[in-house]
N, C-alpha and C. Protein backbone atom coordinates (compact mmCIF):
# COMPACT_ATOMS: atom_id res chain seq x y z
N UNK A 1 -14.03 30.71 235.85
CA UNK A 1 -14.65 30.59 234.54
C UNK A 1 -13.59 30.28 233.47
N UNK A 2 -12.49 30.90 233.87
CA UNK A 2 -11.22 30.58 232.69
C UNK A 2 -11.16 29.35 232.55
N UNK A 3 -11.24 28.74 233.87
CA UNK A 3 -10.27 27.12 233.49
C UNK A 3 -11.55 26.29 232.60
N UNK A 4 -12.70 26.59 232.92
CA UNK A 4 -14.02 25.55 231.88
C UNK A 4 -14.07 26.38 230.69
N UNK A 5 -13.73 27.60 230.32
CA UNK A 5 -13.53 27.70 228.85
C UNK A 5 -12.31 26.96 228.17
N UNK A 6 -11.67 27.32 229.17
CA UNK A 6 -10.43 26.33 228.23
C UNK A 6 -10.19 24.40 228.22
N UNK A 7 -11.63 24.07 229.37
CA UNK A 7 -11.42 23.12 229.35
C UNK A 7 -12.05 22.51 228.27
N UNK A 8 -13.22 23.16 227.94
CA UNK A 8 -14.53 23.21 226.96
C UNK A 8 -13.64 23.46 224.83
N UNK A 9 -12.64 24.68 225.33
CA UNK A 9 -12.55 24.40 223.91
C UNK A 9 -11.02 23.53 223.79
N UNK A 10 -10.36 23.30 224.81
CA UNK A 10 -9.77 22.28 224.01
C UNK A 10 -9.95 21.15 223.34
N UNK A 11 -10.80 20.75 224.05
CA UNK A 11 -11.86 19.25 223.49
C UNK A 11 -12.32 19.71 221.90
N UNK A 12 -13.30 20.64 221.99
CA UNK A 12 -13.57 21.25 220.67
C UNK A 12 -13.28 23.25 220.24
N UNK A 13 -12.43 23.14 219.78
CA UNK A 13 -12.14 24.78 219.28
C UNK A 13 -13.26 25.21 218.40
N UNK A 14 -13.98 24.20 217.84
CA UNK A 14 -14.74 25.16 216.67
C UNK A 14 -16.14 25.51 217.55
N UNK A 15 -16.50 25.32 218.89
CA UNK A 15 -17.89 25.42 219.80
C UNK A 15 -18.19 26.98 219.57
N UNK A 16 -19.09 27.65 219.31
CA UNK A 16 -19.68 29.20 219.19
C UNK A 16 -19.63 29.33 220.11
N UNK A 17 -19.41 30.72 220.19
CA UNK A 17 -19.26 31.42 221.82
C UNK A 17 -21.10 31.26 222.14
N UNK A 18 -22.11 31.21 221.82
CA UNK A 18 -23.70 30.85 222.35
C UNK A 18 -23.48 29.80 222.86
N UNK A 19 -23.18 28.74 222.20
CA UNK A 19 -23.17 26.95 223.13
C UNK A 19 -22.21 27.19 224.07
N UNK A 20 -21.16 27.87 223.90
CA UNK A 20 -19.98 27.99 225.23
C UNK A 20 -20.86 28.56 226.23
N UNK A 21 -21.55 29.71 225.79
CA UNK A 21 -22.23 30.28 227.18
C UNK A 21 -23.26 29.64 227.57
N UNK A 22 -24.24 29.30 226.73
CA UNK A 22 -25.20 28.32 227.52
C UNK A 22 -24.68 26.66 227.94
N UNK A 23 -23.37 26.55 227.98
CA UNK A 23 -23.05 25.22 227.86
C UNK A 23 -22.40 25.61 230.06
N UNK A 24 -21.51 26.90 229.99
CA UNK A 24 -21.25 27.13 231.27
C UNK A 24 -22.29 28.36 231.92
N UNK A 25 -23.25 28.40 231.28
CA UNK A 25 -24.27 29.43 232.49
C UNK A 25 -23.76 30.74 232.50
N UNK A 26 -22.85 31.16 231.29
CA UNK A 26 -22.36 32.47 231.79
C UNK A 26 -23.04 33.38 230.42
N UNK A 27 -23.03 34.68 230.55
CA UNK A 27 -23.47 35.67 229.34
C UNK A 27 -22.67 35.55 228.08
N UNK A 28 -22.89 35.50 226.90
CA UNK A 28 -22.35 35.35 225.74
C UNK A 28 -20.86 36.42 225.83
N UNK A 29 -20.72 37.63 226.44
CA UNK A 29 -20.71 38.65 225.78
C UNK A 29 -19.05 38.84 227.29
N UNK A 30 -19.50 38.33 228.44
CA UNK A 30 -18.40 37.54 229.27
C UNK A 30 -17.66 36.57 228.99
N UNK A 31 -18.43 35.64 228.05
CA UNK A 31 -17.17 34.31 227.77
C UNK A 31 -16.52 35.10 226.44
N UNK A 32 -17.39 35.93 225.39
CA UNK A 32 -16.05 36.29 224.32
C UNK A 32 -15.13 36.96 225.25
N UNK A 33 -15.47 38.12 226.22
CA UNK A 33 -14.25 38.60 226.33
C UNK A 33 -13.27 38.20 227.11
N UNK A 34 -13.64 37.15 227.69
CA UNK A 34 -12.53 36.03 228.55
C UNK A 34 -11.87 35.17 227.52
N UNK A 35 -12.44 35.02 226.49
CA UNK A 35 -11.26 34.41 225.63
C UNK A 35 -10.57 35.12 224.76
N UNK A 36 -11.06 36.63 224.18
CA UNK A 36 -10.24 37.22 223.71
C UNK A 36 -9.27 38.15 224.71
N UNK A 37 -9.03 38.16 225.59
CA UNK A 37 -8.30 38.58 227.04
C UNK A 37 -7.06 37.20 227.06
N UNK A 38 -7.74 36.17 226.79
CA UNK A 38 -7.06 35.08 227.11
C UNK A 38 -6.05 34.90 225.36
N UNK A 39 -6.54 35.28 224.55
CA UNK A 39 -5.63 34.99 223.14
C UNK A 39 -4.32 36.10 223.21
N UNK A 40 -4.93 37.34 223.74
CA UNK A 40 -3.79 38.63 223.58
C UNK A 40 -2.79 37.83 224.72
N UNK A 41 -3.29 37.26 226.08
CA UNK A 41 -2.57 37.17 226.51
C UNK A 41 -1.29 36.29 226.84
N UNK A 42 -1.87 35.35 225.32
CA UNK A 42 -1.33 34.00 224.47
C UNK A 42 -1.19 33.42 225.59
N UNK A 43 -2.21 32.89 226.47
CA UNK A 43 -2.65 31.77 226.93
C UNK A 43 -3.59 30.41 226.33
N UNK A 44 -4.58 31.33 225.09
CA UNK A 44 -4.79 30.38 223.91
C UNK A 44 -3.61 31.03 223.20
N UNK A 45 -3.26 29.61 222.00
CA UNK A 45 -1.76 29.98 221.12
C UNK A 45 -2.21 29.68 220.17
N UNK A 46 -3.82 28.88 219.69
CA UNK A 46 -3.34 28.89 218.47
C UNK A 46 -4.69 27.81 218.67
N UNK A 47 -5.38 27.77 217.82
CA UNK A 47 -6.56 26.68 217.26
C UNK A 47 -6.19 25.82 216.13
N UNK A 48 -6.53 24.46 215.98
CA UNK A 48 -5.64 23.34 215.31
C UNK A 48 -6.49 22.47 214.62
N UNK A 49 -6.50 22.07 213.33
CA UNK A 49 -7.40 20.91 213.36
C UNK A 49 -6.61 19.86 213.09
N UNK A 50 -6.85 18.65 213.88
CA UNK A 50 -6.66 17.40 213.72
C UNK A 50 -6.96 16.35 212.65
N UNK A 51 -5.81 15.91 211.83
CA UNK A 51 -5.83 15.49 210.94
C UNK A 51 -5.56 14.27 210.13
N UNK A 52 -6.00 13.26 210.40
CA UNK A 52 -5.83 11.91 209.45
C UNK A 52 -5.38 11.95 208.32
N UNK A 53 -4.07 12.07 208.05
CA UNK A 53 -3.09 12.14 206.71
C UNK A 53 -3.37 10.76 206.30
N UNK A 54 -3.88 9.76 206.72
CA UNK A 54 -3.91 8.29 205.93
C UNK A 54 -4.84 8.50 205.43
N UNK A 55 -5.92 8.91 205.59
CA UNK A 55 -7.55 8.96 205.09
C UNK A 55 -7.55 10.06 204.05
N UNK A 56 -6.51 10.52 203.59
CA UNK A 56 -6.55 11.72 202.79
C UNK A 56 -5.61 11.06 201.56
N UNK A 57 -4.92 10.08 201.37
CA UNK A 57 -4.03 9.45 200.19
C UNK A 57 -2.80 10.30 200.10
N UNK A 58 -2.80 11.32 201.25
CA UNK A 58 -1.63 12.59 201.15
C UNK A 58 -0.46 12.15 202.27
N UNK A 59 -0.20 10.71 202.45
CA UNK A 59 0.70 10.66 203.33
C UNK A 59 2.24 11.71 203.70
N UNK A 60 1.99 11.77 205.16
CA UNK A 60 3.43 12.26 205.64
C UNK A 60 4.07 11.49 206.45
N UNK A 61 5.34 11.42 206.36
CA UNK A 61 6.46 11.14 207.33
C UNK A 61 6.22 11.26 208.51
N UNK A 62 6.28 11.23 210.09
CA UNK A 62 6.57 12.09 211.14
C UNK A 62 7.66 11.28 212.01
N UNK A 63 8.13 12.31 212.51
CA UNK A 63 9.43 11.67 212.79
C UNK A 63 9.69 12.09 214.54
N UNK A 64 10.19 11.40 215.47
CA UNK A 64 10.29 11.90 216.81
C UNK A 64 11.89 12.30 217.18
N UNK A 65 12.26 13.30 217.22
CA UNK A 65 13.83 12.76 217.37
C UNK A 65 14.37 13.83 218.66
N UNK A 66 15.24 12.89 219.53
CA UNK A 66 15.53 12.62 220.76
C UNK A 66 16.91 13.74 219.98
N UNK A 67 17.21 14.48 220.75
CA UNK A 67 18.36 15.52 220.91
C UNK A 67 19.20 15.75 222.08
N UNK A 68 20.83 15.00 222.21
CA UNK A 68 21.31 15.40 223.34
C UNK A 68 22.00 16.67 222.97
N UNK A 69 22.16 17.53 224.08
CA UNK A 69 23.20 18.88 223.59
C UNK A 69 23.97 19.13 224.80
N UNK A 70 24.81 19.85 224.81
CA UNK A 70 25.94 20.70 225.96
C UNK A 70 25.25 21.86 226.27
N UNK A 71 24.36 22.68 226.46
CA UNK A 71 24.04 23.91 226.82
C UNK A 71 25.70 24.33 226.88
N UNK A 72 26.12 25.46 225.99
CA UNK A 72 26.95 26.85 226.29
C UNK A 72 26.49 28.20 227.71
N UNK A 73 27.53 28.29 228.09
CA UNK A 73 27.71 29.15 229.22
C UNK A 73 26.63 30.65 228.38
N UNK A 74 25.75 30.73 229.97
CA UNK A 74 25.09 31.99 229.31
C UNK A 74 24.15 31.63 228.10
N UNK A 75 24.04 30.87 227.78
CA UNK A 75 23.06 30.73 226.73
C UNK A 75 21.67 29.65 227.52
N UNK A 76 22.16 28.10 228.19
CA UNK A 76 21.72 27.36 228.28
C UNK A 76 20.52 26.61 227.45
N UNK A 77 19.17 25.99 228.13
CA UNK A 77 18.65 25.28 226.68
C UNK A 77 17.94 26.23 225.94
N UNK A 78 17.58 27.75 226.81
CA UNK A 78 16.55 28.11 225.77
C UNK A 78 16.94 28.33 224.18
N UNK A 79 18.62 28.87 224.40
CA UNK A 79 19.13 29.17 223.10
C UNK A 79 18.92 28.03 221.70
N UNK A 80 19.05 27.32 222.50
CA UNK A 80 19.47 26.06 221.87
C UNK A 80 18.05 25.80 221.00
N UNK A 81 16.97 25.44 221.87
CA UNK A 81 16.10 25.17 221.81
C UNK A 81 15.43 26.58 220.57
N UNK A 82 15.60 27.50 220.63
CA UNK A 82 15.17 28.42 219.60
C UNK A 82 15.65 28.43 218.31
N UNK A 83 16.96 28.08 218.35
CA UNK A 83 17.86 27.47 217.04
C UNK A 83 16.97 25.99 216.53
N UNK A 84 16.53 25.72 217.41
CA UNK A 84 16.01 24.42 216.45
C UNK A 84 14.78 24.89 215.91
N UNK A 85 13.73 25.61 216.68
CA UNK A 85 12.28 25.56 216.06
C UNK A 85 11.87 26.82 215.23
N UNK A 86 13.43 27.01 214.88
CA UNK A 86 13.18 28.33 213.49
C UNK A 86 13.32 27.62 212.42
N UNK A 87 13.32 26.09 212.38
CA UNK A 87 13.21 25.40 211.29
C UNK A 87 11.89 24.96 210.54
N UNK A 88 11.44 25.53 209.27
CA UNK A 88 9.96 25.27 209.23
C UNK A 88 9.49 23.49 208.95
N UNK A 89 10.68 22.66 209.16
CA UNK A 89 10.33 21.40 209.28
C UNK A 89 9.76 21.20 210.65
N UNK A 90 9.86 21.77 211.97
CA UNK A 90 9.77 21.42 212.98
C UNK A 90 8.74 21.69 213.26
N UNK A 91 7.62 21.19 214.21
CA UNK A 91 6.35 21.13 214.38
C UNK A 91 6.43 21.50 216.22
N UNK A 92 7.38 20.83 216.58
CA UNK A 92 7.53 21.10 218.31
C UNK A 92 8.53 20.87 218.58
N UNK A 93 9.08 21.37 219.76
CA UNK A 93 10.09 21.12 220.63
C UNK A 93 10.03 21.32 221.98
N UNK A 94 10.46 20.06 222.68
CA UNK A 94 10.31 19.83 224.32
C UNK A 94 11.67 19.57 224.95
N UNK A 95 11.91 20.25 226.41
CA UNK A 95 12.83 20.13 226.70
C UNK A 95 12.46 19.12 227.61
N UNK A 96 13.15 18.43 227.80
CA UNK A 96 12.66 16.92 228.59
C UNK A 96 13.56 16.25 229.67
N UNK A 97 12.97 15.34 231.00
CA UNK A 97 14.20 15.21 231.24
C UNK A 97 14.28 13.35 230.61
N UNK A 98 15.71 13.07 231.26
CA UNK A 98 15.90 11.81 231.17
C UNK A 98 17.04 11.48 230.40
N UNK A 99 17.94 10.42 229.50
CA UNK A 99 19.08 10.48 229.00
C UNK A 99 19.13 11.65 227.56
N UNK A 100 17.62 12.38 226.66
CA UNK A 100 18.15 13.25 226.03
C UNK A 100 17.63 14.14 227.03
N UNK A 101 17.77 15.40 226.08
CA UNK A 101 17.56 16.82 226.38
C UNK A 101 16.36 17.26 225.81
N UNK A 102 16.33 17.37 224.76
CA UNK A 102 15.35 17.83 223.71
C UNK A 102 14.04 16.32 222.97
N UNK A 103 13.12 16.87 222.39
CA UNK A 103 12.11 16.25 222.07
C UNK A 103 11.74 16.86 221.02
N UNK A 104 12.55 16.59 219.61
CA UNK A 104 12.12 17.36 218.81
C UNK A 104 10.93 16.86 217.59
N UNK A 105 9.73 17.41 217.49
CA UNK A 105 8.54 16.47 216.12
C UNK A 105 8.55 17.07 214.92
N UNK A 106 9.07 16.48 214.07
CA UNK A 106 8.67 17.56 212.37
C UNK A 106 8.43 16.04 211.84
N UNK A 107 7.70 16.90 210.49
CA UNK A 107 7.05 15.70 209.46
C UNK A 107 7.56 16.07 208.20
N UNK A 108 7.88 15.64 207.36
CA UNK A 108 8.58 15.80 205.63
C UNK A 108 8.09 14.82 205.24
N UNK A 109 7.89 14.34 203.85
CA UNK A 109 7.36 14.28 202.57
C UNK A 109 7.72 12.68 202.67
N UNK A 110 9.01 12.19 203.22
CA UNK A 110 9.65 10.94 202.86
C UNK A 110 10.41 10.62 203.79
N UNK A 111 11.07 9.64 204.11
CA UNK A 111 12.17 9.06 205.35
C UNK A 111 13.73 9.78 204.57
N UNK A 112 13.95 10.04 203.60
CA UNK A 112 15.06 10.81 203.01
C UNK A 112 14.70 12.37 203.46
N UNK A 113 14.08 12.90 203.34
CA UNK A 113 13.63 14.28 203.62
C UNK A 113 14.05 14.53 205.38
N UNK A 114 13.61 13.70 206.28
CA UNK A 114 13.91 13.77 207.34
C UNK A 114 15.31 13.37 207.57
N UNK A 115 16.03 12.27 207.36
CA UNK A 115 17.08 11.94 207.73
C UNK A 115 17.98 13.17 207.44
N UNK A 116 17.74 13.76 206.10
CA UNK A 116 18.85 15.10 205.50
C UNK A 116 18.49 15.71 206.22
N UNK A 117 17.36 16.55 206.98
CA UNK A 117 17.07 17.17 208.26
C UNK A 117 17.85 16.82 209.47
N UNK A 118 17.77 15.66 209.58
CA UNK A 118 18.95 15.29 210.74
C UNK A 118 20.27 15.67 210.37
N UNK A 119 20.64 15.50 209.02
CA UNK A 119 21.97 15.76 209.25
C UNK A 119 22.56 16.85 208.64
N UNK A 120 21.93 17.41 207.95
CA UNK A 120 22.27 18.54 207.56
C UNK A 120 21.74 19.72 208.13
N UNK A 121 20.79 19.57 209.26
CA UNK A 121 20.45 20.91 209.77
C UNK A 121 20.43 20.57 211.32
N UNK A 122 20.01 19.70 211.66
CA UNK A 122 20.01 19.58 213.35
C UNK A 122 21.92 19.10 214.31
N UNK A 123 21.89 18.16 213.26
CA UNK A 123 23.84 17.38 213.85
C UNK A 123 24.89 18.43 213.76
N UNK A 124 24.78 19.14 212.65
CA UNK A 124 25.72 20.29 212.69
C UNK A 124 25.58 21.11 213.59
N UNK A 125 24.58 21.50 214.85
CA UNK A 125 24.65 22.60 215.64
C UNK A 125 25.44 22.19 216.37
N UNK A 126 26.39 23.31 216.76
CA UNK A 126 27.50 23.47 217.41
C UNK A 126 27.22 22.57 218.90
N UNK A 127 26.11 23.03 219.65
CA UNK A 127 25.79 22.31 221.02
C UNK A 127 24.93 20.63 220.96
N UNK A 128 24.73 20.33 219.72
CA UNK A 128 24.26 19.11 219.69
C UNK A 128 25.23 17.87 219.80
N UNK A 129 25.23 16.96 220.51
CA UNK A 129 26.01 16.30 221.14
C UNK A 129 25.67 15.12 220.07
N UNK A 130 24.48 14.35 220.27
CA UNK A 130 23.67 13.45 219.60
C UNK A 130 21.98 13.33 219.20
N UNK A 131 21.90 12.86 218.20
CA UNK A 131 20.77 12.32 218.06
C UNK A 131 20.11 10.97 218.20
N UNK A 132 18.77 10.83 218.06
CA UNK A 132 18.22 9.68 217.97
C UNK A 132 16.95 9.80 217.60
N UNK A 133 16.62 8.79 216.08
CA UNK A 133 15.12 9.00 215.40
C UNK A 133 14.65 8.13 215.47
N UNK A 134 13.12 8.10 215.76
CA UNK A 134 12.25 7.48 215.33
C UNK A 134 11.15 7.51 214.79
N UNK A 135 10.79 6.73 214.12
CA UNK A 135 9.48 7.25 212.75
C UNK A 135 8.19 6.82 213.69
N UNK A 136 7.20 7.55 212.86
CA UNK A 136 5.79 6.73 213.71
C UNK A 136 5.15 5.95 212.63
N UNK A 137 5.13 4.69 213.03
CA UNK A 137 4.48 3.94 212.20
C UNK A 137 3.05 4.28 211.71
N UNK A 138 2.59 3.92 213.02
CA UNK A 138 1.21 4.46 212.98
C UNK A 138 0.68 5.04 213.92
N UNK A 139 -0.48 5.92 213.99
CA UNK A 139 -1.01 6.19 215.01
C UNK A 139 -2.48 5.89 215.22
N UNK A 140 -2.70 5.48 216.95
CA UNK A 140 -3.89 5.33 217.32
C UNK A 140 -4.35 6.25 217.89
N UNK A 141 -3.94 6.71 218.45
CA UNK A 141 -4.93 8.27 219.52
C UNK A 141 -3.60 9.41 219.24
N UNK A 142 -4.06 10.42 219.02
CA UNK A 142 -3.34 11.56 219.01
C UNK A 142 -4.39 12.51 219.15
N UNK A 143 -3.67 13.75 220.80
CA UNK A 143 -4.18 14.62 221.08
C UNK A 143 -5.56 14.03 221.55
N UNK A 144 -5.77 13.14 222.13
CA UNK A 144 -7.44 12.45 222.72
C UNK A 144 -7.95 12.04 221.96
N UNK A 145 -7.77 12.08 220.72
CA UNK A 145 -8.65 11.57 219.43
C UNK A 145 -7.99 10.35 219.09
N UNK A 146 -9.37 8.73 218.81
CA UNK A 146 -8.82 8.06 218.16
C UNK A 146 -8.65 7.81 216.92
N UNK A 147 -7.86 7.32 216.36
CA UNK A 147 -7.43 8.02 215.28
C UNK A 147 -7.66 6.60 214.59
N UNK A 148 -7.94 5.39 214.65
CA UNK A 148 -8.32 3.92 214.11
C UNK A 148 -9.83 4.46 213.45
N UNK A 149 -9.63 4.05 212.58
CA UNK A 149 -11.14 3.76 211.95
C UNK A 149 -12.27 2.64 211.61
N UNK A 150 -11.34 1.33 211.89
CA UNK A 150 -11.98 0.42 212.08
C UNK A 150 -13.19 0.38 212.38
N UNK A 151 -14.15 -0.69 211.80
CA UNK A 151 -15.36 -0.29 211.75
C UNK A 151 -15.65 -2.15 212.60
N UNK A 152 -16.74 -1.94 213.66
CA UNK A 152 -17.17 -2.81 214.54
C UNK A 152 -17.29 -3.84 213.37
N UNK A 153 -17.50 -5.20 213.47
CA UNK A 153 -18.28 -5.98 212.20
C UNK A 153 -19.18 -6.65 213.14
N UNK A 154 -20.45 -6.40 212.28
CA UNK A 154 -21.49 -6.19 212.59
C UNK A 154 -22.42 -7.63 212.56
N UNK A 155 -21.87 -8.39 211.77
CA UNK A 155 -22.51 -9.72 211.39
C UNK A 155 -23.07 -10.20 212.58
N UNK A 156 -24.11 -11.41 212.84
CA UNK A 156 -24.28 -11.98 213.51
C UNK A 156 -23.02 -13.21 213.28
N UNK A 157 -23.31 -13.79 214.37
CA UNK A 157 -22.35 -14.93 214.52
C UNK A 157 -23.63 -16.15 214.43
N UNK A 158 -23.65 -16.98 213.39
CA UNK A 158 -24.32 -18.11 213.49
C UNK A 158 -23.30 -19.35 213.29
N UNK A 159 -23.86 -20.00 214.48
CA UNK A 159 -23.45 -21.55 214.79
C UNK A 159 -23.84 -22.63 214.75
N UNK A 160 -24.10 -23.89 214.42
CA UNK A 160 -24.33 -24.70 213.85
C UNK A 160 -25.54 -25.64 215.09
């Protein structure tokens, strides 16, 4: 039953626990307490809404930036990795494989706002080797959602 509640509200978090239960056949009163069992046991982390910053005139920045580091003896990446996402610019961090290490996402106000982030708070850590940024131009799907708004055009096509 765990894995179709969680398959059910990732798609949508805001579903009432009634449509959850009549949606999987189970008692109202079983699916709350499988998901509040499941929040203490921060297996859910956190409910999110998804957000079109273009459609709002409130543009943000977001920025992807690739982090190589040295892991220190005894520390390795988790340390590392906790030093970065006590930054309230930072939105995520992934340890990844391939030529970086890290996968770090934060968003600021402007392409100046981020770059001084790069260098005044991420380049200076002692184990950071290098960086590498890139901005997102735009986005089409984020998190399963498409995120284009384009609208079909609807006209007929007449031909001569």
């Amino acid at each position: 039953m765990r894995e179709k509640i969680l398959a059910v509200l990732e798609k949508n978090a805001r579903i009432d626990i009634h449509e959850l239960a009549v949606l999987l056949g189970e008692p109202e009163a079983a699916i709350a307490n499988e998901i509040s069992d499941m929040e203490k046991e921060n297996v859910i982390c956190g409910y999110h809404t998804l957000i079109n910053w273009e459609n709002t005139g409130n543009e943000k920045v977001e920025a992807l930036i690739e982090v190589k580091v040295t892991p220190q003896r005894g520390m390795g990446y988790d340390r590392i990795a906790e030093r970065i996402y006590q930054y309230n610019e930072v939105d995520s961090v992934y340890l990844m494989s391939g030529a970086f290490d890290f996968m770090v996402l934060l968003e600021g106000k402007t392409m100046r706002e981020v770059a001084d982030f790069v260098a005044d708070k991420l380049s200076p850590i002692d184990s950071v080797t290098g960086t590498s940024t890139h901005f997102v131009l735009k986005k089409y799907k984020d998190h399963g959602t498409v995120m284009d708004d384009r609208k079909e055009d609807e006209r007929q096509l007449v031909s001569p």
